[in-house]
C-alpha atoms as a PDB file:
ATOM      1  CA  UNK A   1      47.989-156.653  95.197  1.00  0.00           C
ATOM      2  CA  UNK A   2      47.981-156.106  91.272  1.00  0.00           C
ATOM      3  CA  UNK A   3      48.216-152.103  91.017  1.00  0.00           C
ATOM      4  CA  UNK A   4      46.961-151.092  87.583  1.00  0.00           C
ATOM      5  CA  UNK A   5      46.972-147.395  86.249  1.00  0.00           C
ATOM      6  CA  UNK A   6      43.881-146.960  83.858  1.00  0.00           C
ATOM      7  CA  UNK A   7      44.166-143.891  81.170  1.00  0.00           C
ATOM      8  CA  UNK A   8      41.093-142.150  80.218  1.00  0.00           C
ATOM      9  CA  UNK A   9      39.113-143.238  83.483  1.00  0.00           C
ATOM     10  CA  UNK A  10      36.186-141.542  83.315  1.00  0.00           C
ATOM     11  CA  UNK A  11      35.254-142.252  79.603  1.00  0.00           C
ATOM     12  CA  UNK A  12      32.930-144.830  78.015  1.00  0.00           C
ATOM     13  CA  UNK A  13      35.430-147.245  78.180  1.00  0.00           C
ATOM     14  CA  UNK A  14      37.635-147.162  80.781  1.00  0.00           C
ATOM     15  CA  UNK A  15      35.116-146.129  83.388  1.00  0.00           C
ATOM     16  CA  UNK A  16      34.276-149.776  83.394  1.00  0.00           C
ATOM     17  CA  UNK A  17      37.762-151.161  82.929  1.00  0.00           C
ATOM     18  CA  UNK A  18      38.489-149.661  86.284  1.00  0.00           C
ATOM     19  CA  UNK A  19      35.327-151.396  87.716  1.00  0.00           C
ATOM     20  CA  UNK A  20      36.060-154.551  86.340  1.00  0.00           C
ATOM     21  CA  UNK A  21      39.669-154.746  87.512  1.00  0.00           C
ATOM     22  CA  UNK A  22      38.749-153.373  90.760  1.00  0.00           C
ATOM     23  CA  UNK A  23      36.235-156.463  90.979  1.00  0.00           C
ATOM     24  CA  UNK A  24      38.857-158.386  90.495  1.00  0.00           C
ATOM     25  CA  UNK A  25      40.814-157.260  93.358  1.00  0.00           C
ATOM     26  CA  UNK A  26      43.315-154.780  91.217  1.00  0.00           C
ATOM     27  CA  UNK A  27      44.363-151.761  92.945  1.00  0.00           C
ATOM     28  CA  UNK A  28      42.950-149.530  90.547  1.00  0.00           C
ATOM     29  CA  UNK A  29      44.766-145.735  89.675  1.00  0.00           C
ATOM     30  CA  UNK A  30      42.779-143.344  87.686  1.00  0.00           C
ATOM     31  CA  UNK A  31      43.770-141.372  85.844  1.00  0.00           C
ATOM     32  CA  UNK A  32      42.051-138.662  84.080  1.00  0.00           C
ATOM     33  CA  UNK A  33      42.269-134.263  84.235  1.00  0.00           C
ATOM     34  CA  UNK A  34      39.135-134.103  86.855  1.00  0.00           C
ATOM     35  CA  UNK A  35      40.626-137.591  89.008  1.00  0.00           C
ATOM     36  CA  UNK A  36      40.364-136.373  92.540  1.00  0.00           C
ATOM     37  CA  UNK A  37      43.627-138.518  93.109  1.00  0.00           C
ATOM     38  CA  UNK A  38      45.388-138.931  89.944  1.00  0.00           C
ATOM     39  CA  UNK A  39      44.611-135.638  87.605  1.00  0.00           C
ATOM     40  CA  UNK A  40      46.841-135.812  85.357  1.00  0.00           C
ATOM     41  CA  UNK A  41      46.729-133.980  81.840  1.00  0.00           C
ATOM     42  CA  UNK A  42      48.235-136.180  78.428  1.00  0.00           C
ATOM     43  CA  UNK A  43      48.435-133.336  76.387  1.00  0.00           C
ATOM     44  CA  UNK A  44      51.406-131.916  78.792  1.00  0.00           C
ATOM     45  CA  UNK A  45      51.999-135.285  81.133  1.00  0.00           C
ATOM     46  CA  UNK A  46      52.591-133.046  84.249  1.00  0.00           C
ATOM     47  CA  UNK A  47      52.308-135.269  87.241  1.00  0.00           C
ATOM     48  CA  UNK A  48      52.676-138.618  85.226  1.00  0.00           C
ATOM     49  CA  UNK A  49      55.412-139.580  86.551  1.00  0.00           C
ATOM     50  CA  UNK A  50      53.324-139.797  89.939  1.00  0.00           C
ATOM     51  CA  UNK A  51      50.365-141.570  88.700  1.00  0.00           C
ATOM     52  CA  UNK A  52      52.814-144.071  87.146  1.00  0.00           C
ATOM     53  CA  UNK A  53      55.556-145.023  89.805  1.00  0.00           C
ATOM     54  CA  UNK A  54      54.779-148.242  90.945  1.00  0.00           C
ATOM     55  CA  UNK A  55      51.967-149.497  88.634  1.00  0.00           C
ATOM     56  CA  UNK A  56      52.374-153.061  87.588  1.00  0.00           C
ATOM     57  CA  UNK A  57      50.406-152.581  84.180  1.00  0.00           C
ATOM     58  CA  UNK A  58      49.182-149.504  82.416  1.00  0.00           C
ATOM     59  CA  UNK A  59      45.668-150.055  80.401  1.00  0.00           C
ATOM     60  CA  UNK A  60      45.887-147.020  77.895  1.00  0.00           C
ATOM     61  CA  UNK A  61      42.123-145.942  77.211  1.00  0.00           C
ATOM     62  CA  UNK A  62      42.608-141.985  76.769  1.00  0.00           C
ATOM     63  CA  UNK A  63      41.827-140.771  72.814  1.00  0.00           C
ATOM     64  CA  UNK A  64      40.368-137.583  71.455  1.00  0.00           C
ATOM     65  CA  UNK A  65      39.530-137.008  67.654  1.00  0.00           C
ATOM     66  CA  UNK A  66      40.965-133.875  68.247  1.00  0.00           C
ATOM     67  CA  UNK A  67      44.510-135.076  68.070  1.00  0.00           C
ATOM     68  CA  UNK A  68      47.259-135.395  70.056  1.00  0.00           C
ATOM     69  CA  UNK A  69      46.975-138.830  70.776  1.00  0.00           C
ATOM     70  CA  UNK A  70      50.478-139.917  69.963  1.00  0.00           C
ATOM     71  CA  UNK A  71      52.157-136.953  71.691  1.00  0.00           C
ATOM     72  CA  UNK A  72      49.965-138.072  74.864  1.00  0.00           C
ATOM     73  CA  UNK A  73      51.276-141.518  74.213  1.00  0.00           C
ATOM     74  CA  UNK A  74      55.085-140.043  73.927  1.00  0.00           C
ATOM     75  CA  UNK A  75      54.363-138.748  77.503  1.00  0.00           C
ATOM     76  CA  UNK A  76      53.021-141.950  78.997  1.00  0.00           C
ATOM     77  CA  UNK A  77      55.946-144.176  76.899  1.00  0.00           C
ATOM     78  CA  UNK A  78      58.710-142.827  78.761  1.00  0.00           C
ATOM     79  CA  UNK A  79      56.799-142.171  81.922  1.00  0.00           C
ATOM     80  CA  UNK A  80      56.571-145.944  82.088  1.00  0.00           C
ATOM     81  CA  UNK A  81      60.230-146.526  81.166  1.00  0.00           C
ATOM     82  CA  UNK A  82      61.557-144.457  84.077  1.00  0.00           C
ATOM     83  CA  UNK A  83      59.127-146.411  86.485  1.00  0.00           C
ATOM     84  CA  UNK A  84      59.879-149.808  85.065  1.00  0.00           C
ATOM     85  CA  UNK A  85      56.653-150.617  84.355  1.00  0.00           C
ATOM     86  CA  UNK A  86      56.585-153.774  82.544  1.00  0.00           C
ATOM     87  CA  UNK A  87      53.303-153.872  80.780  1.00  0.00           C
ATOM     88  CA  UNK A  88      51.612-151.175  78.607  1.00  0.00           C
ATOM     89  CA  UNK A  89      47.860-152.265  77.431  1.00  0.00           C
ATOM     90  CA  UNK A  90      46.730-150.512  74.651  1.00  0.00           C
ATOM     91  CA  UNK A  91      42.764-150.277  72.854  1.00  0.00           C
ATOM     92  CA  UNK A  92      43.347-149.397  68.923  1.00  0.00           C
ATOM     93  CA  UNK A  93      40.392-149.906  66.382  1.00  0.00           C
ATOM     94  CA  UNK A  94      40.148-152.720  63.701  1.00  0.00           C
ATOM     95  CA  UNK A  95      41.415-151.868  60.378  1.00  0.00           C
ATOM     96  CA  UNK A  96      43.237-148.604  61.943  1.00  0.00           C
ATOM     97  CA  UNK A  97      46.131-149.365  59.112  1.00  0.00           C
ATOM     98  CA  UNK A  98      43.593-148.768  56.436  1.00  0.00           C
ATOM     99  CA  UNK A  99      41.185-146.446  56.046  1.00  0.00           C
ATOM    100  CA  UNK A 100      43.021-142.858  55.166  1.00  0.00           C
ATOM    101  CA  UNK A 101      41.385-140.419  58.182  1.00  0.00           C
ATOM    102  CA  UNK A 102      43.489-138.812  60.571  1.00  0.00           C
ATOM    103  CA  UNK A 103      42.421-139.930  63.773  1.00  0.00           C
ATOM    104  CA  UNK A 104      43.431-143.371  62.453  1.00  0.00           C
ATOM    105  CA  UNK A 105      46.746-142.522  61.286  1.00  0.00           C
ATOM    106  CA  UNK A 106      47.311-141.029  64.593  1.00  0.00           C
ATOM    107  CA  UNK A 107      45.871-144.475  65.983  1.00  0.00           C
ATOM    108  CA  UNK A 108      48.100-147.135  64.165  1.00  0.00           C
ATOM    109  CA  UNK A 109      50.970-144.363  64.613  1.00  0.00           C
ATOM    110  CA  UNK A 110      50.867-144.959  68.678  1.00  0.00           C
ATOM    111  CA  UNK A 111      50.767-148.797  67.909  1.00  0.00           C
ATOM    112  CA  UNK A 112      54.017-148.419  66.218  1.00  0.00           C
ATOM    113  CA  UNK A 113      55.422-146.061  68.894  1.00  0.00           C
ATOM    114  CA  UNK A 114      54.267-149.027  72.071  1.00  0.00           C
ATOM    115  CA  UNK A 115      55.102-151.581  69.845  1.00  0.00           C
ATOM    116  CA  UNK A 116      58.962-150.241  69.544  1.00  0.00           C
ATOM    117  CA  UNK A 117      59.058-148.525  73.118  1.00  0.00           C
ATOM    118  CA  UNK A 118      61.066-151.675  74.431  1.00  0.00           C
ATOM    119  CA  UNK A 119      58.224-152.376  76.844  1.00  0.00           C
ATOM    120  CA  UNK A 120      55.862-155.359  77.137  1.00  0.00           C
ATOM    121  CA  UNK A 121      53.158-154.389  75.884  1.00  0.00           C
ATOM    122  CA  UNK A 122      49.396-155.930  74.314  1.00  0.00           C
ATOM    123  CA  UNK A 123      47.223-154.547  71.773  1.00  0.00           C
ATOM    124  CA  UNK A 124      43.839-154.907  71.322  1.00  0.00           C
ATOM    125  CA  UNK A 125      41.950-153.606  68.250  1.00  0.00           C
ATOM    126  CA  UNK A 126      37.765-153.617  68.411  1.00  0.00           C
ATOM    127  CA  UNK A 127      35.489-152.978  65.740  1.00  0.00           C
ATOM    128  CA  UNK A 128      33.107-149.409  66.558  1.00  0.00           C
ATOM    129  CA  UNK A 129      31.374-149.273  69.946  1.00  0.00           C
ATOM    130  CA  UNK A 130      27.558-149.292  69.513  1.00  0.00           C
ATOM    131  CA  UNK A 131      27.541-146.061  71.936  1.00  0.00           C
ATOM    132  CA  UNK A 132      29.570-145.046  68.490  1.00  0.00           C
ATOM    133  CA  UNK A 133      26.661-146.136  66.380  1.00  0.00           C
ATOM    134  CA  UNK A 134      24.038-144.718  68.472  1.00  0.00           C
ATOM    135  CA  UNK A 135      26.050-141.134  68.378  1.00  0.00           C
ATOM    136  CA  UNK A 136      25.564-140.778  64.741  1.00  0.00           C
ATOM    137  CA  UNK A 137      22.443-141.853  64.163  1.00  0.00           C
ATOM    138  CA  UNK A 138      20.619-139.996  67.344  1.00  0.00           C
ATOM    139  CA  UNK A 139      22.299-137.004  65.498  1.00  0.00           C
ATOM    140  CA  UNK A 140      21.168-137.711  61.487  1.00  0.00           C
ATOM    141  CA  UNK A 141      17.836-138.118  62.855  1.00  0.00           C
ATOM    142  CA  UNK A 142      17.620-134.490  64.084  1.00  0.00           C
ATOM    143  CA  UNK A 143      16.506-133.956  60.128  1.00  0.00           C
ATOM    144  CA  UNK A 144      12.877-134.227  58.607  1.00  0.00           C
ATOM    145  CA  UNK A 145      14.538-137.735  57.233  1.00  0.00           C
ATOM    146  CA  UNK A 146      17.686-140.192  58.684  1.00  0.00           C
ATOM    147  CA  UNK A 147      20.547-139.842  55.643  1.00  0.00           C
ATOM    148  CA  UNK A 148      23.361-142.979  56.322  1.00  0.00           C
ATOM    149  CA  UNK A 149      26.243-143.589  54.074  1.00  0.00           C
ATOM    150  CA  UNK A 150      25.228-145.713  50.660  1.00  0.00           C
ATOM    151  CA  UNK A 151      26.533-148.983  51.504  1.00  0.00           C
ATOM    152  CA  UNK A 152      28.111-148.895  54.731  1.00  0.00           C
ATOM    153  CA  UNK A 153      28.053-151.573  56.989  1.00  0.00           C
ATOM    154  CA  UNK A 154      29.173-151.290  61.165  1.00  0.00           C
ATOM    155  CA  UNK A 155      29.716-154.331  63.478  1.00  0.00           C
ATOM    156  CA  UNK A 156      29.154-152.701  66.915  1.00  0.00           C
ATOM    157  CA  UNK A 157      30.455-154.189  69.828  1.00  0.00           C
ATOM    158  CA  UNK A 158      29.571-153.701  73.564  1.00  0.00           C
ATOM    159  CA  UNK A 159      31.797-151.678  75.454  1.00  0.00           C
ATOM    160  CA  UNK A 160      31.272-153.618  78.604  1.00  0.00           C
ATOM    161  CA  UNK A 161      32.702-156.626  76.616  1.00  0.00           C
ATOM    162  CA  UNK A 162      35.707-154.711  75.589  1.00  0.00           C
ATOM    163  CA  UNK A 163      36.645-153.424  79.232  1.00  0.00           C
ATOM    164  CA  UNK A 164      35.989-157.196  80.263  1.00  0.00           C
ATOM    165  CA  UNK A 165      38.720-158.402  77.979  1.00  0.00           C
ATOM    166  CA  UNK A 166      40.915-155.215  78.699  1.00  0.00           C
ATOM    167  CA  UNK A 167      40.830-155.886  82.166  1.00  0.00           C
ATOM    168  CA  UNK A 168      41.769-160.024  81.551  1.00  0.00           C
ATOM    169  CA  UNK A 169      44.616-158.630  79.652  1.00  0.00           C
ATOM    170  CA  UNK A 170      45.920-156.014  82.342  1.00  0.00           C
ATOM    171  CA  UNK A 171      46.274-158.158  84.394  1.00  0.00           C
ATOM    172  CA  UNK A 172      47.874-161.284  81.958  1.00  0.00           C
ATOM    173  CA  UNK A 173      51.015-161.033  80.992  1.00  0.00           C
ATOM    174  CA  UNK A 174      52.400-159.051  77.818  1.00  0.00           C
ATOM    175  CA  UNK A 175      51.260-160.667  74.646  1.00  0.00           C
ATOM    176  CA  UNK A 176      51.661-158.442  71.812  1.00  0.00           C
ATOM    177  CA  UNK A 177      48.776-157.963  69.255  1.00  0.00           C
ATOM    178  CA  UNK A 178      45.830-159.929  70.376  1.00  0.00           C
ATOM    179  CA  UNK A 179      42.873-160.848  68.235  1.00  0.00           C
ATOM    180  CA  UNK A 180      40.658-158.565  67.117  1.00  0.00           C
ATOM    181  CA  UNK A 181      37.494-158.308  69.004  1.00  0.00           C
ATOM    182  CA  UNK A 182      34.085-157.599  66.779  1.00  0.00           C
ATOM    183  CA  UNK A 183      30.489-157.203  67.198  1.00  0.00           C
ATOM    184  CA  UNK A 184      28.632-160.266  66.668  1.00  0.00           C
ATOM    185  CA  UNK A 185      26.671-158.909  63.294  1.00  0.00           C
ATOM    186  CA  UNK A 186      27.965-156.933  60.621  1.00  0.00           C
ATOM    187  CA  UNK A 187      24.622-155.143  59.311  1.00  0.00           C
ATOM    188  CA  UNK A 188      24.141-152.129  56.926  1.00  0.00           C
ATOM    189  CA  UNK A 189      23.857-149.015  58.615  1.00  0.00           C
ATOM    190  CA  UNK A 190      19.874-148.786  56.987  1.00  0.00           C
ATOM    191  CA  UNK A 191      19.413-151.789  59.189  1.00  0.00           C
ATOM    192  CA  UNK A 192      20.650-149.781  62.342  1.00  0.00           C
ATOM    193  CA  UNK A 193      18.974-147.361  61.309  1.00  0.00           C
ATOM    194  CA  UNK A 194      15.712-148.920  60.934  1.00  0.00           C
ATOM    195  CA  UNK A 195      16.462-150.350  64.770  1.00  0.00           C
ATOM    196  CA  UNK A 196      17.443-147.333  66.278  1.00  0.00           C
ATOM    197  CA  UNK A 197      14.025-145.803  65.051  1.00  0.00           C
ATOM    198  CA  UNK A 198      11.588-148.668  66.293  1.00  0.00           C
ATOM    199  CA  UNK A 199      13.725-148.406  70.085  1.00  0.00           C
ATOM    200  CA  UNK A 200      12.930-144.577  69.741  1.00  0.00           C
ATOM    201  CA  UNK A 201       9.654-144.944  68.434  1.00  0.00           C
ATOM    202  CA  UNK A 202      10.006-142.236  66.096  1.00  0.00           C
ATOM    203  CA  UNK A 203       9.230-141.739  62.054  1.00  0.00           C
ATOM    204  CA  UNK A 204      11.498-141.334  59.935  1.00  0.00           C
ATOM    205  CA  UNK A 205      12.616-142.457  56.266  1.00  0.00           C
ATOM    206  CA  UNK A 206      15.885-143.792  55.765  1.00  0.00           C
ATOM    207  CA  UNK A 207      17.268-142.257  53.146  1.00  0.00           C
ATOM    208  CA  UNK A 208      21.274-143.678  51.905  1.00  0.00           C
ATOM    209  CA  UNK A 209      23.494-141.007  50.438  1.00  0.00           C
ATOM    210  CA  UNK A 210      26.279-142.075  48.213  1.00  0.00           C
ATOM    211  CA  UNK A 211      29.533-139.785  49.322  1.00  0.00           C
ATOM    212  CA  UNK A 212      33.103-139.627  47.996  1.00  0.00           C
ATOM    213  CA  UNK A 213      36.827-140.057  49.200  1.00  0.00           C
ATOM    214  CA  UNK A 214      38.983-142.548  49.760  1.00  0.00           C
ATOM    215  CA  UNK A 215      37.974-143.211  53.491  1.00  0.00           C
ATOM    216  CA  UNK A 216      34.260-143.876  52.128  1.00  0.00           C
ATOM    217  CA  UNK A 217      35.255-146.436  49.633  1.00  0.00           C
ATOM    218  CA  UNK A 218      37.142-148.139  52.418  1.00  0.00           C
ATOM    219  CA  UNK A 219      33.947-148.247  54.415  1.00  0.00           C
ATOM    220  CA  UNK A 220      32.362-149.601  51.884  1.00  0.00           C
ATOM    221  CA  UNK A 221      35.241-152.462  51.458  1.00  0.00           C
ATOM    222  CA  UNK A 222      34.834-153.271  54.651  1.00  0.00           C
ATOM    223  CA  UNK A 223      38.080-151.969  56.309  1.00  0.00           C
ATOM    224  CA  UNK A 224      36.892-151.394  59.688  1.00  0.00           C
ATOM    225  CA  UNK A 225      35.250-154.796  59.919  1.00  0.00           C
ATOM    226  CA  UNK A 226      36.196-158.192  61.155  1.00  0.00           C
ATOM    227  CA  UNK A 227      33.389-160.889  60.730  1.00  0.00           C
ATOM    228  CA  UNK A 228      36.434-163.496  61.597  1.00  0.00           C
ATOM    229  CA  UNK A 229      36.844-162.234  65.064  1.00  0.00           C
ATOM    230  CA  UNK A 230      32.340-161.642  66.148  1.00  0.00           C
ATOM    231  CA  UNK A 231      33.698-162.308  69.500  1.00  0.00           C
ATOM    232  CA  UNK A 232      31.155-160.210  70.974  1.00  0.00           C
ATOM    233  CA  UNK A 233      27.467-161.241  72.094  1.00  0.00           C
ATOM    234  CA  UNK A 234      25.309-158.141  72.760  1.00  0.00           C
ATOM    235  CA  UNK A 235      23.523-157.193  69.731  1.00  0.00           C
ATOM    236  CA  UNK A 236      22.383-153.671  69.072  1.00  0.00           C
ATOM    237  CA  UNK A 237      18.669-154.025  69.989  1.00  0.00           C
ATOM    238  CA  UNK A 238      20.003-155.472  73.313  1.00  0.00           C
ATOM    239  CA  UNK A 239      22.038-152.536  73.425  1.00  0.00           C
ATOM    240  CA  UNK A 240      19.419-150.019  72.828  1.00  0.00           C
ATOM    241  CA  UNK A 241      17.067-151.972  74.895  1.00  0.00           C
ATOM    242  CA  UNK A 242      19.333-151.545  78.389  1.00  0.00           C
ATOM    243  CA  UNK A 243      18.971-147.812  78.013  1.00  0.00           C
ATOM    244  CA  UNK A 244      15.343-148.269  78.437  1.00  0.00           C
ATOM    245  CA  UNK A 245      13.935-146.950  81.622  1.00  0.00           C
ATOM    246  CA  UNK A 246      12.269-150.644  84.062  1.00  0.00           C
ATOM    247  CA  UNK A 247       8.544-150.190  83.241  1.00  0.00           C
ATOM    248  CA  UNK A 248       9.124-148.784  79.920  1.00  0.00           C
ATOM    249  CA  UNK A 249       7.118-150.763  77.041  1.00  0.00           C
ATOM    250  CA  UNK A 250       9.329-151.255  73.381  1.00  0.00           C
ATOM    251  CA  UNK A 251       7.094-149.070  71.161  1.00  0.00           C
ATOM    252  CA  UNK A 252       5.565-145.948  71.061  1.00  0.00           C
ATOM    253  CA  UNK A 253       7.477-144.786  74.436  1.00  0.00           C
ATOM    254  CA  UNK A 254       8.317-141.195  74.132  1.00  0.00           C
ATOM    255  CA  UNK A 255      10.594-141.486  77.092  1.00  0.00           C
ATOM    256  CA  UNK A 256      13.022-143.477  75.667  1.00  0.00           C
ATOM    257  CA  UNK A 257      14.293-140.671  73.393  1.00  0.00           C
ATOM    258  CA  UNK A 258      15.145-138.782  76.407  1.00  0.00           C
ATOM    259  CA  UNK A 259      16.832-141.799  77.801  1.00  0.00           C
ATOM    260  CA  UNK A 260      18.835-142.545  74.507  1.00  0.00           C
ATOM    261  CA  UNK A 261      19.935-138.835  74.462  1.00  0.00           C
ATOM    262  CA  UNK A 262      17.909-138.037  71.356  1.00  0.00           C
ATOM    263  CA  UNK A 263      15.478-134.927  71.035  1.00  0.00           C
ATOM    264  CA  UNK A 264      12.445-134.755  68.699  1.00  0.00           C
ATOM    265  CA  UNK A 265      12.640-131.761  66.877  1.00  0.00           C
ATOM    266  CA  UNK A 266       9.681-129.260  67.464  1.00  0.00           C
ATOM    267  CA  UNK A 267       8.640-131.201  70.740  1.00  0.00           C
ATOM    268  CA  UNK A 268       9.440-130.194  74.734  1.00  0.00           C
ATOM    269  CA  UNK A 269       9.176-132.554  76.987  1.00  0.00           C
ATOM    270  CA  UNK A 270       6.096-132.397  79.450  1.00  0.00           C
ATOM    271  CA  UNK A 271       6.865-132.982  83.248  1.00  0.00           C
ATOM    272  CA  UNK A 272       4.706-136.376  84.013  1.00  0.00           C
ATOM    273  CA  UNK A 273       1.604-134.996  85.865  1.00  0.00           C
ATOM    274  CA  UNK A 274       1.713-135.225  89.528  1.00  0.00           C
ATOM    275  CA  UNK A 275      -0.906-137.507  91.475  1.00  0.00           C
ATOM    276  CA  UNK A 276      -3.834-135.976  93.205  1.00  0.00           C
ATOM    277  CA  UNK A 277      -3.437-135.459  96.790  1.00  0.00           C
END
């Protein structure tokens, strides 16, 4: 049996890498600080040498915009190397070698430390996660009006499709960079917007704010975008529409909000009233 030791195991992502490579019949490790069987903490790699020995491919899901990413990665590089562990899979974000923001340079700077580690590894880069998409816009429309970035366009992509190829590479052989995996629309982020408001069915006007920087004006280029590679198939709406609640209608549901992790200011919540005895 294929034993395969997932990073970052209880996040978005590779939550369901685990659960797809376990459905395939992988013996599954993971690892994460609260595992029950494989805690193991990046930012110090204590007990990684434990969680590693034996595993026939790592899948490397653990990030934080905090930073620290690339010492973490230090840790889990030569972890592998004293275990002999001859594949090292690792999720890195389209256009990472672009944009100027930290959390990319960090990003594309643990694709250069895998890539010269020695060991076999495979990189996949995605375009932004629509759980990404929904994060910012559920929290711009805490305001009277929904302010996006002047210009901006996202590609989300399902993060059930990512794990899916993730988990086909794990357990593949080592391949290098791999194509770039994208949503399957590029679309302004007023057009999110406006979609993310009907699924909540909530009012507010879209209002596009022109910023500055150099990581702006690469948004607006397109950096983080790859319309060659709209591998993926779930579209946003579809996205937004398997967080609905079975039962619940597609406008005017005030439950969804709740369900979509999204509060309307000035409102609480009323418990649904209970039937009469």
């Amino acid at each position: 049996m294929t034993t395969i030791l997932v990073t970052g195991a209880t996040g978005t992502l590779g939550r369901q890498v685990a659960e797809r490579l376990r459905t395939e019949g992988a013996d599954v490790r993971g690892l994460s600080r609260r595992s029950p069987s494989y805690a193991v903490d990046l930012r110090d790699g204590k007990g990684l040498d434990a969680a590693v020995e034996g595993a026939d491919a790592i899948v490397h899901c653990a990030t934080t915009p905090r930073g620290g990413d690339d010492r973490a990665a230090g840790f889990l590089i030569n972890a592998a190397k004293r275990a002999g562990t001859p594949h090292l899979v690792y999720i890195s974000i389209v256009g990472v070698d672009r944009p100027p923001l930290g959390y990319y340079t960090v990003k594309h700077r643990v694709e250069r430390m895998i890539e010269d580690s020695g060991l076999g590894a495979t990189i996949l880069r995605t375009t932004q996660f629509h759980d990404l998409a929904l994060r910012i816009l559920s929290g711009a429309a805490r305001l009277p009006v929904l302010p996006v970035p002047a210009g901006v366009s996202l590609q989300p992509v399902d993060s059930g499709e990512v794990a899916g190829r993730l988990a086909a590479l794990a357990l593949g052989g080592p391949a290098g960079r791999v194509p770039d995996l994208g949503g399957p629309e590029v679309r302004e982020l007023t057009d999110l917007a406006g979609a993310f408001l009907r699924a909540t069915g909530r009012r507010r006007r879209v209002v596009p704010v022109r910023l500055a920087g150099k990581a702006y004006a690469g948004y607006r280029r397109g950096d983080h975008l790859a319309p060659e590679h709209a591998l993926g198939t779930v579209t946003f709406e579809e996205f937004l529409d398997r967080r609905r609640p079975p039962g619940v209608s597609r406008r005017g549901t005030p439950g969804l909000s709740g369900v979509l992790g999204v509060s309307l200011p000035g409102r609480t919540a009323r418990p649904a009233p209970r039937p009469a005895p």
